[in-house]
Protein backbone atom coordinates (compact mmCIF):
# COMPACT_ATOMS: atom_id res chain seq x y z
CA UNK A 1 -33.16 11.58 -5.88
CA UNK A 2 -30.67 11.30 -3.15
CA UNK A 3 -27.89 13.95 -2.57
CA UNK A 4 -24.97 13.84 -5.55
CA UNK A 5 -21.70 13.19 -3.55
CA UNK A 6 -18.36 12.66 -5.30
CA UNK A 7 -14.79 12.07 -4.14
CA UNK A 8 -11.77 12.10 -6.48
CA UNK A 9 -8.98 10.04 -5.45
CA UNK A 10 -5.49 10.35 -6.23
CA UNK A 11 -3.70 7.48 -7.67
CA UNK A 12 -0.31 7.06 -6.82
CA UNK A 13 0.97 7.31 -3.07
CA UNK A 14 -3.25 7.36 -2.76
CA UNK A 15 -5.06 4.42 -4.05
CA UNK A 16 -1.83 2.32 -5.05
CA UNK A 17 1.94 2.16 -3.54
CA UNK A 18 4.36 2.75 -6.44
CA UNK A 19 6.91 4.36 -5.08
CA UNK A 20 9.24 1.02 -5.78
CA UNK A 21 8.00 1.18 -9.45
CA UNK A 22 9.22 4.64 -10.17
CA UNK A 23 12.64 3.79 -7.76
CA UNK A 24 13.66 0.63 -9.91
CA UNK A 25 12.86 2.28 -12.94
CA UNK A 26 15.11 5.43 -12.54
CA UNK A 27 17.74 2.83 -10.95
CA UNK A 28 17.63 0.85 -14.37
CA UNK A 29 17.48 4.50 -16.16
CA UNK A 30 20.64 5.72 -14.39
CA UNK A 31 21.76 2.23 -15.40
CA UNK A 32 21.11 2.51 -18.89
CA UNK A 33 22.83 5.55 -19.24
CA UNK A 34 26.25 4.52 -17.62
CA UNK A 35 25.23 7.00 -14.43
CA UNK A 36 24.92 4.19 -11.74
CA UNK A 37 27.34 5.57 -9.80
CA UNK A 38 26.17 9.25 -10.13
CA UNK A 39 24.07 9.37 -7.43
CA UNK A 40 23.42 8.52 -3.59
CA UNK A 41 20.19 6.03 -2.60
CA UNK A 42 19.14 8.88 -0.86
CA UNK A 43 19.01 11.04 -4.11
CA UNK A 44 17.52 8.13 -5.98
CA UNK A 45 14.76 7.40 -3.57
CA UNK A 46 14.03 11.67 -3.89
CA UNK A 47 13.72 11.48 -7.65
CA UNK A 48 11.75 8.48 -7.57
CA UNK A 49 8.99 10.62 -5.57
CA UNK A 50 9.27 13.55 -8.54
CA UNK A 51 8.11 14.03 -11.84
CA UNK A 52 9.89 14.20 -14.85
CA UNK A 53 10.64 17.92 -14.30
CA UNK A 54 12.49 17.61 -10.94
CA UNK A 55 14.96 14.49 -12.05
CA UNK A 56 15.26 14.64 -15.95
CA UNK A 57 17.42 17.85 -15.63
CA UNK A 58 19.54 16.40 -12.66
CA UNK A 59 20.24 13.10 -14.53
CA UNK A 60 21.28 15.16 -17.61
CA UNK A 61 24.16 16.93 -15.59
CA UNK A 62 25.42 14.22 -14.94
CA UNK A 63 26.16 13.20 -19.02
CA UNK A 64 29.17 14.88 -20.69
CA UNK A 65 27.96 17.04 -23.79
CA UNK A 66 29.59 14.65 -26.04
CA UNK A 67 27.48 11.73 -25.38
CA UNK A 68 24.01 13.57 -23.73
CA UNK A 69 20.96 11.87 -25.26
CA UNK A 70 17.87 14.17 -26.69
CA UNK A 71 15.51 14.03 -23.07
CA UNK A 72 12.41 12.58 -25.03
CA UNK A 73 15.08 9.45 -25.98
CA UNK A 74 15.42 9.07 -22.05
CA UNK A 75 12.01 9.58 -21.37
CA UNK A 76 11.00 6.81 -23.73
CA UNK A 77 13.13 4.79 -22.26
CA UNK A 78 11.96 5.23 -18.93
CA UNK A 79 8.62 4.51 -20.21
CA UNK A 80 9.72 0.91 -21.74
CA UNK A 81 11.90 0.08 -18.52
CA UNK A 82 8.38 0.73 -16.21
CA UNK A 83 6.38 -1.18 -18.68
CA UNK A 84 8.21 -4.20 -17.92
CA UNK A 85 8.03 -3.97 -14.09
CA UNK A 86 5.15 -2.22 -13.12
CA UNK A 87 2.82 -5.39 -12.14
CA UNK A 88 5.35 -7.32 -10.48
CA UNK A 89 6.39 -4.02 -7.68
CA UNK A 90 3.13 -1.82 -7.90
CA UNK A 91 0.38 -2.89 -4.46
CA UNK A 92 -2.86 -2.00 -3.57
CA UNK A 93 -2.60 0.33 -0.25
CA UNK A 94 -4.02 -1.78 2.17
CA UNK A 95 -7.80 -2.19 2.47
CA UNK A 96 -8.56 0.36 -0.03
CA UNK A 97 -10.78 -2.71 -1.93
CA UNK A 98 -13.18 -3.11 1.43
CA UNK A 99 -12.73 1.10 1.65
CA UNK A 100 -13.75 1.33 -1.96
CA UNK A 101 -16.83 -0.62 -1.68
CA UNK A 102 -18.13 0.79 1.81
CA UNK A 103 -18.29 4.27 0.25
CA UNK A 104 -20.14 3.24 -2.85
CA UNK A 105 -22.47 1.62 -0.60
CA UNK A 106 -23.25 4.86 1.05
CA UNK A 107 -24.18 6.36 -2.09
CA UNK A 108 -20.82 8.10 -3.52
CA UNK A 109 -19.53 8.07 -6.79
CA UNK A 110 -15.73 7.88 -7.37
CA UNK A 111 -13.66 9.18 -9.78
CA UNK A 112 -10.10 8.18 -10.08
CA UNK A 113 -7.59 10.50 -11.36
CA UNK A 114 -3.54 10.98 -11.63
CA UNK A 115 -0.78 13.38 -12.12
CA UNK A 116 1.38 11.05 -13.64
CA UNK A 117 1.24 11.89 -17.19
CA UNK A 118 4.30 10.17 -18.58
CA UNK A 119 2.87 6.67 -17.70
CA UNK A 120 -0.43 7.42 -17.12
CA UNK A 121 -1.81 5.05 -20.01
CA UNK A 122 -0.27 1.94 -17.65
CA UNK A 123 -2.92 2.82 -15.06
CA UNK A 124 -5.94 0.94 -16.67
CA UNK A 125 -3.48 -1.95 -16.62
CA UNK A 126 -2.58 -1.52 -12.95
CA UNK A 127 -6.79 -0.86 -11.71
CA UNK A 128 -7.28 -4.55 -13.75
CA UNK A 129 -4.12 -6.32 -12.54
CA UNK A 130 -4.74 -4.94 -8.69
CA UNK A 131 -8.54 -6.09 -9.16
CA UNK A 132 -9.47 -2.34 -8.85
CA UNK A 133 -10.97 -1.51 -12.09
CA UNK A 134 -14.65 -2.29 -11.04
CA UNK A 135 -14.58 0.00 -8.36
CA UNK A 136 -14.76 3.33 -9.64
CA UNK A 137 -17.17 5.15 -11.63
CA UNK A 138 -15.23 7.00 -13.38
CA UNK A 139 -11.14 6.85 -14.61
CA UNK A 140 -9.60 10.45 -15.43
CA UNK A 141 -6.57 10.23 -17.01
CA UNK A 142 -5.79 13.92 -17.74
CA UNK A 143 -3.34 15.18 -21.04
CA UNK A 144 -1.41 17.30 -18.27
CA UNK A 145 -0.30 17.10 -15.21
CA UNK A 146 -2.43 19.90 -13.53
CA UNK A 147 -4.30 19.06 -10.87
CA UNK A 148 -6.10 22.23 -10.72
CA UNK A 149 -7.05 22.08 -14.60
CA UNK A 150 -7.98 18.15 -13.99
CA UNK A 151 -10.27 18.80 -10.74
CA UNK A 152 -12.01 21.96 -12.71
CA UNK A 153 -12.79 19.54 -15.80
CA UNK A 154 -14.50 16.72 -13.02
CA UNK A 155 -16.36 18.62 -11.09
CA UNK A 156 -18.16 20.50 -14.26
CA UNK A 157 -18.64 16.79 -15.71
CA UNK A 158 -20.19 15.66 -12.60
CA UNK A 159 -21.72 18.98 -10.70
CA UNK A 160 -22.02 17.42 -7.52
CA UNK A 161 -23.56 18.91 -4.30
CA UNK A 162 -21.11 17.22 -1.76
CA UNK A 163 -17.32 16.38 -3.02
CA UNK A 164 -14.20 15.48 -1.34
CA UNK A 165 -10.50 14.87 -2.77
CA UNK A 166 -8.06 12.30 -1.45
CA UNK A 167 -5.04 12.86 -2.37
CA UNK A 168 -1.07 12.61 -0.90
CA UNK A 169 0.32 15.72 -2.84
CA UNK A 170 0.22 19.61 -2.00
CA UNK A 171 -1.19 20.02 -5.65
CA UNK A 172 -4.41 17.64 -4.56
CA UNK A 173 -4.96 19.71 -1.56
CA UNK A 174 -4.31 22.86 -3.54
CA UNK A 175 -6.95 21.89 -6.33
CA UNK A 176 -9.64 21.16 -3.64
CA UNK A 177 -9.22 24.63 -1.77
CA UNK A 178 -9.54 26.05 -5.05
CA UNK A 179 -13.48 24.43 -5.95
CA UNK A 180 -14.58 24.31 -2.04
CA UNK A 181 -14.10 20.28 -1.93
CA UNK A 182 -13.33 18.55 1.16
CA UNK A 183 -9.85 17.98 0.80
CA UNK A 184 -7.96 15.09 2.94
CA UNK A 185 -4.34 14.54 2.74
CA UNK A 186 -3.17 11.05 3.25
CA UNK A 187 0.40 10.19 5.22
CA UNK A 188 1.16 6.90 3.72
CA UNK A 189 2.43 8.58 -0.14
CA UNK A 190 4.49 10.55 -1.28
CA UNK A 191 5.12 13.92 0.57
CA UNK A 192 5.81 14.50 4.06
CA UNK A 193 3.75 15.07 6.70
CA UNK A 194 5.32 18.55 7.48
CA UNK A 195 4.43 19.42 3.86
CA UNK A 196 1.06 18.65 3.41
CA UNK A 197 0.41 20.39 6.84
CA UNK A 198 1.82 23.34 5.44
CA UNK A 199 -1.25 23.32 3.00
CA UNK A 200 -3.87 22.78 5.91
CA UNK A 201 -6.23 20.11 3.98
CA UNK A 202 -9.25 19.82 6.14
CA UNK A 203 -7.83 16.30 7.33
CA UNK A 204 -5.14 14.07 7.53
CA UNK A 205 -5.31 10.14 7.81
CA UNK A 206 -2.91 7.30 8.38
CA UNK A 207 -4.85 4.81 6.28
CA UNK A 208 -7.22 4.55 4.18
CA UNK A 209 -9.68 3.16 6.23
CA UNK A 210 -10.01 6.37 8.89
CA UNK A 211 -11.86 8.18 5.39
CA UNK A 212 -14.90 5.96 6.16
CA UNK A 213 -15.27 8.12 9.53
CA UNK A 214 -14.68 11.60 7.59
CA UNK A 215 -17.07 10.90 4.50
């Protein structure tokens, strides 16, 4: 038997671009809610690259007392606003179908995970939609947002002798430090450059397609 080699991808900012997804849907949110005029693009297009944690509390400042909803009510409704958009903004990041394919070839298997717990139970939507359910072995959608818990549960599933993570956040770099994977940041998502450097994965790509010289 051949060696057992594994990478985890990310999904969002990673594997698909849905940063407009998350941006209309907070922009219909704020909508919803009589706050369209509460904040700046420039705060909108921040929020849109957080989770619920980061911009729930800052959109509920901006509510009087007298009319502020119960935060699962807004959450909900977040949820129903994406479910109506997602497939006509979310993408495919460029090549990642020919990437995909090239490293299965060579042997790997791929496991596809996300952070995203609020809408996580769209992704098997998005994978069939985007023509990008075939393509992994495996499809992790984690109960909580921690990366560290989720990478832990994967690799102790899968006990493989080589593994990599592919990620665009601090937490994916983070969680492969912590179990000895190869970790490699991409620049294309949803944290800066300057951030993820802070973090020192083991490498940093522009696309998707430099991983085929790394793995």
């Amino acid at each position: 038997m051949g060696e057992r080699k594994l990478i985890i991808f990310d999904y969002d900012g990673t594997v698909v671009l849905s940063f407009d997804v998350f941006k209309e849907s907070l922009r219909e949110l704020f909508r919803k809610f009589r706050l369209e005029h509460a904040f700046e693009e420039s705060d909108l297009e921040y929020m849109a690259k957080k989770t619920p944690k980061i911009w729930l509390p800052k959109m509920l400042s901006k509510i009087p007392s007298n009319r502020k909803p119960n935060p699962e009510t807004v959450l909900e409704t977040f949820r129903e606003i994406y479910s109506k958009i997602h497939l006509n903004l979310i993408k495919a990041v460029p090549n990642i179908h020919y990437v995909l394919r090239r490293l299965k070839g060579k042997g790997y298997t791929l496991v596809l995970t996300t952070g995203r717990v609020l809408v996580s139970d769209f992704v098997p939507i998005e994978l069939k939609h985007l023509k990008l359910d075939n393509l992994f072995d495996l499809v992790y959608i984690p109960k909580s947002p921690d990366k560290l818990k989720t990478v832990k549960e994967i690799v102790e599933k899968l006990n493989p002798e080589n593994a990599a993570i592919v990620g665009d956040s601090v937490d994916d770099i983070e969680a492969g430090k912590a179990f000895s994977l190869k970790t490699i940041a991409v620049l294309y998502g949803f944290t800066s450059k300057e951030e993820l450097l802070k973090h020192k994965p083991d490498y940093v790509i522009n696309k998707i397609d430099e991983l085929l010289a790394i793995v």
